[in-house]
Protein backbone atom coordinates (compact mmCIF):
# COMPACT_ATOMS: atom_id res chain seq x y z
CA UNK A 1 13.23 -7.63 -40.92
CA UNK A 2 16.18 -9.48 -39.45
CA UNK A 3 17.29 -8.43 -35.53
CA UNK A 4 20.55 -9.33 -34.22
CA UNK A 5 20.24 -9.25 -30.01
CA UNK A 6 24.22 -8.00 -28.71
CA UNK A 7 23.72 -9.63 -25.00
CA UNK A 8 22.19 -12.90 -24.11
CA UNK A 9 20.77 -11.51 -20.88
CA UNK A 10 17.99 -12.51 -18.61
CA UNK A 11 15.51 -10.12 -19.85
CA UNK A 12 16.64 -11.08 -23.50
CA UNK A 13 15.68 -14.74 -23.00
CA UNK A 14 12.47 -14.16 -20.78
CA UNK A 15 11.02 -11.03 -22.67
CA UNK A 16 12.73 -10.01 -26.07
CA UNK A 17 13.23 -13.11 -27.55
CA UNK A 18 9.42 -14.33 -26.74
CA UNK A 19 7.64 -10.69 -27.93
CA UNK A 20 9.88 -10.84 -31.53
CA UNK A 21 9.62 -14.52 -32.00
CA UNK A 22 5.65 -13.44 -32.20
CA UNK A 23 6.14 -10.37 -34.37
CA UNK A 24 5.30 -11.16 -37.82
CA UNK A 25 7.69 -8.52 -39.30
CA UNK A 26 10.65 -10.23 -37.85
CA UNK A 27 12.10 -12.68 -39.97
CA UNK A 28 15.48 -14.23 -37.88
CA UNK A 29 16.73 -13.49 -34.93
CA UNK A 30 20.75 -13.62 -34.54
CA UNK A 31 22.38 -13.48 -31.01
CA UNK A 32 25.83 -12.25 -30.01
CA UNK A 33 27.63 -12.83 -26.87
CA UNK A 34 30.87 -12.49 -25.37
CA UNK A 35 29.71 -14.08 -22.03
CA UNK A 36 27.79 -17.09 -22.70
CA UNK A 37 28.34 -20.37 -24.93
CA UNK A 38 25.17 -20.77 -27.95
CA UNK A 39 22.09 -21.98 -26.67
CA UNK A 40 21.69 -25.79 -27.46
CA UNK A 41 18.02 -25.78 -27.07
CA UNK A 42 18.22 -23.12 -29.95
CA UNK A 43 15.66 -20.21 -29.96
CA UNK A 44 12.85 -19.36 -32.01
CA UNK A 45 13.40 -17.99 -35.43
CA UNK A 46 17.08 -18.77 -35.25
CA UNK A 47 19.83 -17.21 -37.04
CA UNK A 48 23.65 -17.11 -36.73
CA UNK A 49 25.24 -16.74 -33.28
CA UNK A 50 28.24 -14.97 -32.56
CA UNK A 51 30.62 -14.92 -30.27
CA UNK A 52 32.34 -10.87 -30.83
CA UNK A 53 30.20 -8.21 -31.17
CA UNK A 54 32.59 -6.23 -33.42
CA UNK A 55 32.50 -10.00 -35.99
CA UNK A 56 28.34 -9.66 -35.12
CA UNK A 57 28.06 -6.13 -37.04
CA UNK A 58 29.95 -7.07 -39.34
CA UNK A 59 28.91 -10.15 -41.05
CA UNK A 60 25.16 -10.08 -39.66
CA UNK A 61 22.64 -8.79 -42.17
CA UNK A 62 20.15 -7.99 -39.37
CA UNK A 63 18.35 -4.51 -40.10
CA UNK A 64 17.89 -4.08 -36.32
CA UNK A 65 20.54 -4.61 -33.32
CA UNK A 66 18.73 -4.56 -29.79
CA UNK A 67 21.27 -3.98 -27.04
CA UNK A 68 21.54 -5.76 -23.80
CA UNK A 69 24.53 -4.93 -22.02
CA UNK A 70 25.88 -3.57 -19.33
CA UNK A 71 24.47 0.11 -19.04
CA UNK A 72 28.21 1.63 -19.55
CA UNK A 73 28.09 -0.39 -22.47
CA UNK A 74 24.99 1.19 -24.39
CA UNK A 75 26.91 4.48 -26.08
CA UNK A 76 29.94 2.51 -27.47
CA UNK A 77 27.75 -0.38 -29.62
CA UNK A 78 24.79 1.57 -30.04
CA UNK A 79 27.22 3.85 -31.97
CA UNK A 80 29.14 1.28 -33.66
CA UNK A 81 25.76 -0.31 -34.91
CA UNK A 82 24.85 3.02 -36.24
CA UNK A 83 27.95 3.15 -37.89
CA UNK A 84 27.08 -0.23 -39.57
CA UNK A 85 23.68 0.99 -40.77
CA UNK A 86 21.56 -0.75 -38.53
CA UNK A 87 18.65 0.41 -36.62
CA UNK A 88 18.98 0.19 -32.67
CA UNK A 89 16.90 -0.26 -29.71
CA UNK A 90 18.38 0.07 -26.11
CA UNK A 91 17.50 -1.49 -22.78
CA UNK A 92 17.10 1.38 -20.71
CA UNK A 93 18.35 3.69 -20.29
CA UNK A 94 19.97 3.80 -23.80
CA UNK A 95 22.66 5.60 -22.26
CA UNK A 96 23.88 7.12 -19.09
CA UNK A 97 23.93 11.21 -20.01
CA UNK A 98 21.60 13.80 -21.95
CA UNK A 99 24.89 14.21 -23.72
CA UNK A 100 25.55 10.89 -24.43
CA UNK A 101 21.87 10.61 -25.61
CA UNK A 102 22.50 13.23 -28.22
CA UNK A 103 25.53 11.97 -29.85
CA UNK A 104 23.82 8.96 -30.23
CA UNK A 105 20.68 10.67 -31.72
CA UNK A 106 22.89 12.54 -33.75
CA UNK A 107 24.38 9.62 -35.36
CA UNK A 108 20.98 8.07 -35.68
CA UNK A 109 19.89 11.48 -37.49
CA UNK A 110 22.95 11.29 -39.85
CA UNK A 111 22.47 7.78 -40.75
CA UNK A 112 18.79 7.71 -41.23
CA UNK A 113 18.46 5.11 -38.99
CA UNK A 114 16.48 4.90 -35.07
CA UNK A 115 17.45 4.80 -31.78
CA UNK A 116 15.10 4.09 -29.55
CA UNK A 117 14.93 3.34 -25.39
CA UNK A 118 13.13 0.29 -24.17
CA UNK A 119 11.33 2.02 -21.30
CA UNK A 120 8.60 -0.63 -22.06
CA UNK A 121 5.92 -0.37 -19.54
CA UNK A 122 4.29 2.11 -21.37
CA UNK A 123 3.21 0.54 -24.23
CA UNK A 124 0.33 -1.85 -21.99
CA UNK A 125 -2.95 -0.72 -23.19
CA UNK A 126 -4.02 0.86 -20.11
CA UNK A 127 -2.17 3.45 -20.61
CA UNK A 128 -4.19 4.67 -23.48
CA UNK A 129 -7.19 3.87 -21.21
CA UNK A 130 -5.93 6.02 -18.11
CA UNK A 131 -5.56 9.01 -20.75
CA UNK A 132 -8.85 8.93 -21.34
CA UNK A 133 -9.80 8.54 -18.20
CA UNK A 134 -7.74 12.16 -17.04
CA UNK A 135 -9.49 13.67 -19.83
CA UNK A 136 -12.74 12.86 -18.99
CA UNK A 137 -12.06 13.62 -15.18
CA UNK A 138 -10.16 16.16 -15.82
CA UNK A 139 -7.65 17.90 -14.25
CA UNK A 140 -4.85 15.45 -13.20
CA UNK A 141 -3.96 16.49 -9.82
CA UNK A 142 -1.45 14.05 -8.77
CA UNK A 143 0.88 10.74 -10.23
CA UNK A 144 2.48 8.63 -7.66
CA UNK A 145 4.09 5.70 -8.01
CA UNK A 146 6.03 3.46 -6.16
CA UNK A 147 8.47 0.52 -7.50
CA UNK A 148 11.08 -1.37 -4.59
CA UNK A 149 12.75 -4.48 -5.27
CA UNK A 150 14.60 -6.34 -2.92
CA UNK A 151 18.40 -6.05 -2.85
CA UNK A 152 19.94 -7.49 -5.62
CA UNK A 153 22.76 -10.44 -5.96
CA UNK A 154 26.17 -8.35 -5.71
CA UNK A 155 27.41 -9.24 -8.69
CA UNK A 156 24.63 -7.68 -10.82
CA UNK A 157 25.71 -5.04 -13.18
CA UNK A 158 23.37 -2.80 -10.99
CA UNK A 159 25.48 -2.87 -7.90
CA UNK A 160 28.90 -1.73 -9.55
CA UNK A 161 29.32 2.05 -11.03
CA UNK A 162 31.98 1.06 -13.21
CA UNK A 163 29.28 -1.22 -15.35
CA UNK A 164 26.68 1.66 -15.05
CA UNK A 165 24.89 0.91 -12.00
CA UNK A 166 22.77 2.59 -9.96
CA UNK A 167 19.13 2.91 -9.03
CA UNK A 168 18.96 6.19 -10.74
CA UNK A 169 20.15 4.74 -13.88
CA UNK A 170 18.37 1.40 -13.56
CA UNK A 171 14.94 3.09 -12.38
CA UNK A 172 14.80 6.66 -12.93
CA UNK A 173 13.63 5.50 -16.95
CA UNK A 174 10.31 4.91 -15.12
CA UNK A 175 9.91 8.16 -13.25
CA UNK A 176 10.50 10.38 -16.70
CA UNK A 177 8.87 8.11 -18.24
CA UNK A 178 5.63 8.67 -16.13
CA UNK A 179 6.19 12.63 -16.19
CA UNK A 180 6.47 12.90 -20.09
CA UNK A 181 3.93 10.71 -20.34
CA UNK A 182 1.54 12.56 -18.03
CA UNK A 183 2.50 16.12 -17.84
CA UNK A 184 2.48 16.91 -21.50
CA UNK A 185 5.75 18.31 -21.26
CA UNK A 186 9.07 18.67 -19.22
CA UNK A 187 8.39 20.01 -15.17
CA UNK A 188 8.45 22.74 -14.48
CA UNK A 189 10.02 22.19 -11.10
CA UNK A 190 12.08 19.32 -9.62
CA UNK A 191 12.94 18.08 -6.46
CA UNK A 192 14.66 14.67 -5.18
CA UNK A 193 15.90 13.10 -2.31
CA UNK A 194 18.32 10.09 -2.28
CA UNK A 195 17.85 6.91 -0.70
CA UNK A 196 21.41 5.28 0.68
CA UNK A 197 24.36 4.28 -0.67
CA UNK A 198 25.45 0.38 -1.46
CA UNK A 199 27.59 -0.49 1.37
CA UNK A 200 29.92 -2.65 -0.60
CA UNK A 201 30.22 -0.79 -3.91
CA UNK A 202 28.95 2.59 -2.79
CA UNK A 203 26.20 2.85 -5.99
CA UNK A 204 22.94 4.78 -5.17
CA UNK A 205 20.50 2.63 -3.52
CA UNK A 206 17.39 4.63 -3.93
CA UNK A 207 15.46 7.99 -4.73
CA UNK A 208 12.84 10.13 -4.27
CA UNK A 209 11.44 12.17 -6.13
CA UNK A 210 8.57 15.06 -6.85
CA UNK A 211 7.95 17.51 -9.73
CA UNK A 212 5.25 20.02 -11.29
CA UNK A 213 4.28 18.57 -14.24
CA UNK A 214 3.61 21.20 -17.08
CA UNK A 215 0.02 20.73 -17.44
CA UNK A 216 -0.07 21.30 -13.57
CA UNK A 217 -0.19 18.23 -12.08
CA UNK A 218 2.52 17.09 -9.31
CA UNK A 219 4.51 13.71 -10.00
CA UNK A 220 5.54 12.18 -6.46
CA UNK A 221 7.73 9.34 -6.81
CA UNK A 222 9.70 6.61 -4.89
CA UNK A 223 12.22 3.97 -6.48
CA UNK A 224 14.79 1.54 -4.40
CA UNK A 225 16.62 -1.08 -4.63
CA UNK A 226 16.50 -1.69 -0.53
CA UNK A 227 12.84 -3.14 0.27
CA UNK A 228 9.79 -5.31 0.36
CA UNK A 229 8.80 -5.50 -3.28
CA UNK A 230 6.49 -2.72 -4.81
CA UNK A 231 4.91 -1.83 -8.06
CA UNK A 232 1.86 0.67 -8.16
CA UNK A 233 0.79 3.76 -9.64
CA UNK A 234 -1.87 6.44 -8.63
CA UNK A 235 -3.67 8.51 -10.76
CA UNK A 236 -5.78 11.30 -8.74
CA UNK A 237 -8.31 13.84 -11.06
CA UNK A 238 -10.07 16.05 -10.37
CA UNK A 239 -13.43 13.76 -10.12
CA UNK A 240 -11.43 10.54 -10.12
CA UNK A 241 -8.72 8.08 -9.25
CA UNK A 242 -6.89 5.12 -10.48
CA UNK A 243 -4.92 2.74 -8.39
CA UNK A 244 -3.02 -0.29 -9.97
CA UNK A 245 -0.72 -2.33 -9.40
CA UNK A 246 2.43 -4.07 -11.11
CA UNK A 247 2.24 -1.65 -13.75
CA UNK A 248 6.27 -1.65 -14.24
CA UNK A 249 7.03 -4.13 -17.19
CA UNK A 250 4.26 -6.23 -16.14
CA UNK A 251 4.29 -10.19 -17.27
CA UNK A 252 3.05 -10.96 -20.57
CA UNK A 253 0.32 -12.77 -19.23
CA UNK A 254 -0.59 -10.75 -16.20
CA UNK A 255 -4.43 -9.08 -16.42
CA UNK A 256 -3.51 -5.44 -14.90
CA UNK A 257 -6.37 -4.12 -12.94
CA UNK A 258 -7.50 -0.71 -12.06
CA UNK A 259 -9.17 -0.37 -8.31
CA UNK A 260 -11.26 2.92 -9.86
CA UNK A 261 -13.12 5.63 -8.40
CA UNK A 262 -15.75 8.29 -9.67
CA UNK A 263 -17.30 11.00 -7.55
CA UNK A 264 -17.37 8.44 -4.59
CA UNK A 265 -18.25 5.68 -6.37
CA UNK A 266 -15.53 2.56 -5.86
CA UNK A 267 -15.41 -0.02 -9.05
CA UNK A 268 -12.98 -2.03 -10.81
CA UNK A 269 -11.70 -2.83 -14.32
CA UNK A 270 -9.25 -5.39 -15.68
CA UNK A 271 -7.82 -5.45 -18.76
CA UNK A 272 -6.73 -8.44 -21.06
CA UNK A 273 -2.96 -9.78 -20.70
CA UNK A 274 -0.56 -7.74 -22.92
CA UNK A 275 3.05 -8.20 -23.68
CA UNK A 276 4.52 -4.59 -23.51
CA UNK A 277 7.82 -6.21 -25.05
CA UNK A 278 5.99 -6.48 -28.22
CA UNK A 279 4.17 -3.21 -27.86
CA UNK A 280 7.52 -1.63 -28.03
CA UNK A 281 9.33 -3.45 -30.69
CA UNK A 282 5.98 -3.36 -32.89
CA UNK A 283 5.96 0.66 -32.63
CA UNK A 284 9.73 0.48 -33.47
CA UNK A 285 9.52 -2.01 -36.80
CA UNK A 286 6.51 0.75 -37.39
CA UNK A 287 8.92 3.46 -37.04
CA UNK A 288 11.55 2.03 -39.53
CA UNK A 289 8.88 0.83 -42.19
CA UNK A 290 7.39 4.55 -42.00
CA UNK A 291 10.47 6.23 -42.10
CA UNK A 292 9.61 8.46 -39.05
CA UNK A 293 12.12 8.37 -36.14
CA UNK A 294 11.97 11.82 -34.68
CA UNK A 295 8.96 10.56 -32.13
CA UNK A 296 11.03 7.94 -30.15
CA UNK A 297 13.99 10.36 -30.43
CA UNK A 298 12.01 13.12 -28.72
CA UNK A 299 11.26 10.58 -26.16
CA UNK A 300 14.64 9.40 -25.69
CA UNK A 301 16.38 13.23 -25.49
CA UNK A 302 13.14 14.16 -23.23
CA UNK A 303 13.79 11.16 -20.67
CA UNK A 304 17.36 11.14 -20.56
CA UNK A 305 17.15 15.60 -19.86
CA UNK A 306 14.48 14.80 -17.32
CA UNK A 307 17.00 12.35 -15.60
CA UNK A 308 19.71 14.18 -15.81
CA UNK A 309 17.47 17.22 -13.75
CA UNK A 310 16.92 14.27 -11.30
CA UNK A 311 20.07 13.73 -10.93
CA UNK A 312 21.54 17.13 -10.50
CA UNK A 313 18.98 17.67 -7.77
CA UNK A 314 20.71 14.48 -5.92
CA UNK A 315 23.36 15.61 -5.80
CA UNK A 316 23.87 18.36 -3.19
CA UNK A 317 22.51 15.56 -0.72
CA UNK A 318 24.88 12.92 -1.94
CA UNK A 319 28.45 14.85 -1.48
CA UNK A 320 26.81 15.43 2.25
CA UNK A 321 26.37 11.37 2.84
């Protein structure tokens, strides 16, 4: 398969380009971007670059586009590259609505092709592993998670609404994320409080937030743009609990490891490096080869619902501030 990249972006260099260049089901990789001149160093697996995104769909034969663009960006080239045919995978979040989300999907759906969100962290191993270990320590009484970055430069993307910023939109991928992921289905009750406003560009700086799960459990979480850096993630059973750490997008060669305990009894576990980057695009290429798209579009309508619910429960508190 050939992948055309529309955004020559920091995590495009550093962790898309790297995970495909190892994929064996990728052929070429193309580039497009209106912002930067061609690489002269080149980049693995090189194809054509472009300089227009409009000259990009139209004269690449890539079977898959991967957007990374501005968030505001997402709906209008995710939807022209459906309109070309191609298959498409979206930084998160692939765009900034539910509705959005299901005009894309709905294009997808009509031209047999996927969209899919790259809400990456997910795909790590571990994950599997901290499944198993809810099941056997069953029930899952509570998911909390933390992830705080410092502020960021203002002229990131992030820091402007007009481009689609926003810690919800930026951050709030991870927090549905964790709930789908965990609760076996969408909560059944929501709550959120919001962290402060950007006091140059006015974007949301932070939020809050905690939820039923469906299967019972409660989801406590806490994402922000405004502090000492943080990445962690509690599991707490019935019988057990699982703390870790950097568990958002996590380096490719970065051992996680779980600080675990059973019925009293402290231990610990680390697991071999993994490059989530190529988790995800290996269970998309999987997806297009087998024809089935309807699991990552479940995922993307469920996520983008889920933050939309966040986001509705902001906002009472943020016409106050």
């Amino acid at each position: 398969m050939r992948l055309l990249i529309l955004g020559y972006s920091s995590i495009v260099q550093r962790r898309v380009i790297p995970a495909a260049a190892k994929l064996q089901a990728i052929d070429e990789i193309s580039i497009a971007s209106k912002s930067r001149p061609e690489p002269k160093e080149g980049w693995p697996k090189r194809g054509r670059f472009f300089a227009d995104y409009d000259i990009a769909l139209r004269e690449s034969r890539s079977d898959i586009v991967y957007l990374s663009l501005p968030n505001a960006l997402h709906e209008r080239w995710a939807l022209a590259a459906l309109a070309a045919g191609k298959h498409v995978l979206v930084d998160k979040p692939a765009m900034t609505s539910r509705e959005a989300c299901e005009r894309g999907v709905a294009e997808a759906r009509r031209a047999k092709c996927l969209l899919a969100e790259a809400t990456v962290f997910g795909y790590h191993p571990h994950f599997g592993a901290l499944q198993q270990f809810i099941e056997e320590n069953a029930p899952l009484r509570l998911v909390d998670a933390q992830f705080v970055i410092p502020p960021l430069p203002i002229a990131d993307f992030r820091n402007h609404r007009e481009l689609g910023g926003g810690c919800l939109l930026d951050m709030g991928p991870y927090a549905v994320a964790l709930m789908r992921i965990f609760g076996g289905g969408p909560p059944s009750h929501l709550t959120a409080l919001a962290g402060s406003r950007h006091p140059e560009t006015g974007v949301d700086m932070g939020f809050s937030v905690q939820a039923r799960l469906a299967n019972g459990g409660i989801f406590s979480g806490h994402f922000s743009f405004e502090g000492e850096y943080q990445n962690r993630l509690l599991i707490v059973t019935g019988s057990g609990s699982v703390m870790t750490e950097r568990v958002f997008s996590p380096p490719a060669d970065h051992r996680i490891e779980w600080r675990r305990r059973v019925r009293n009894v402290e231990s610990s576990l680390t697991f071999e490096h993994a490059d989530v980057f190529m988790g995800f695009l290996e269970a998309a290429v999987n997806a297009i080869s087998g024809g089935d798209h309807e699991p990552l579009h479940r995922d993307l309508l469920a996520d983008a619902e889920c933050r939309d619910r966040i986001a509705d429960a902001l906002e009472p508190m943020r016409q106050q501030m």
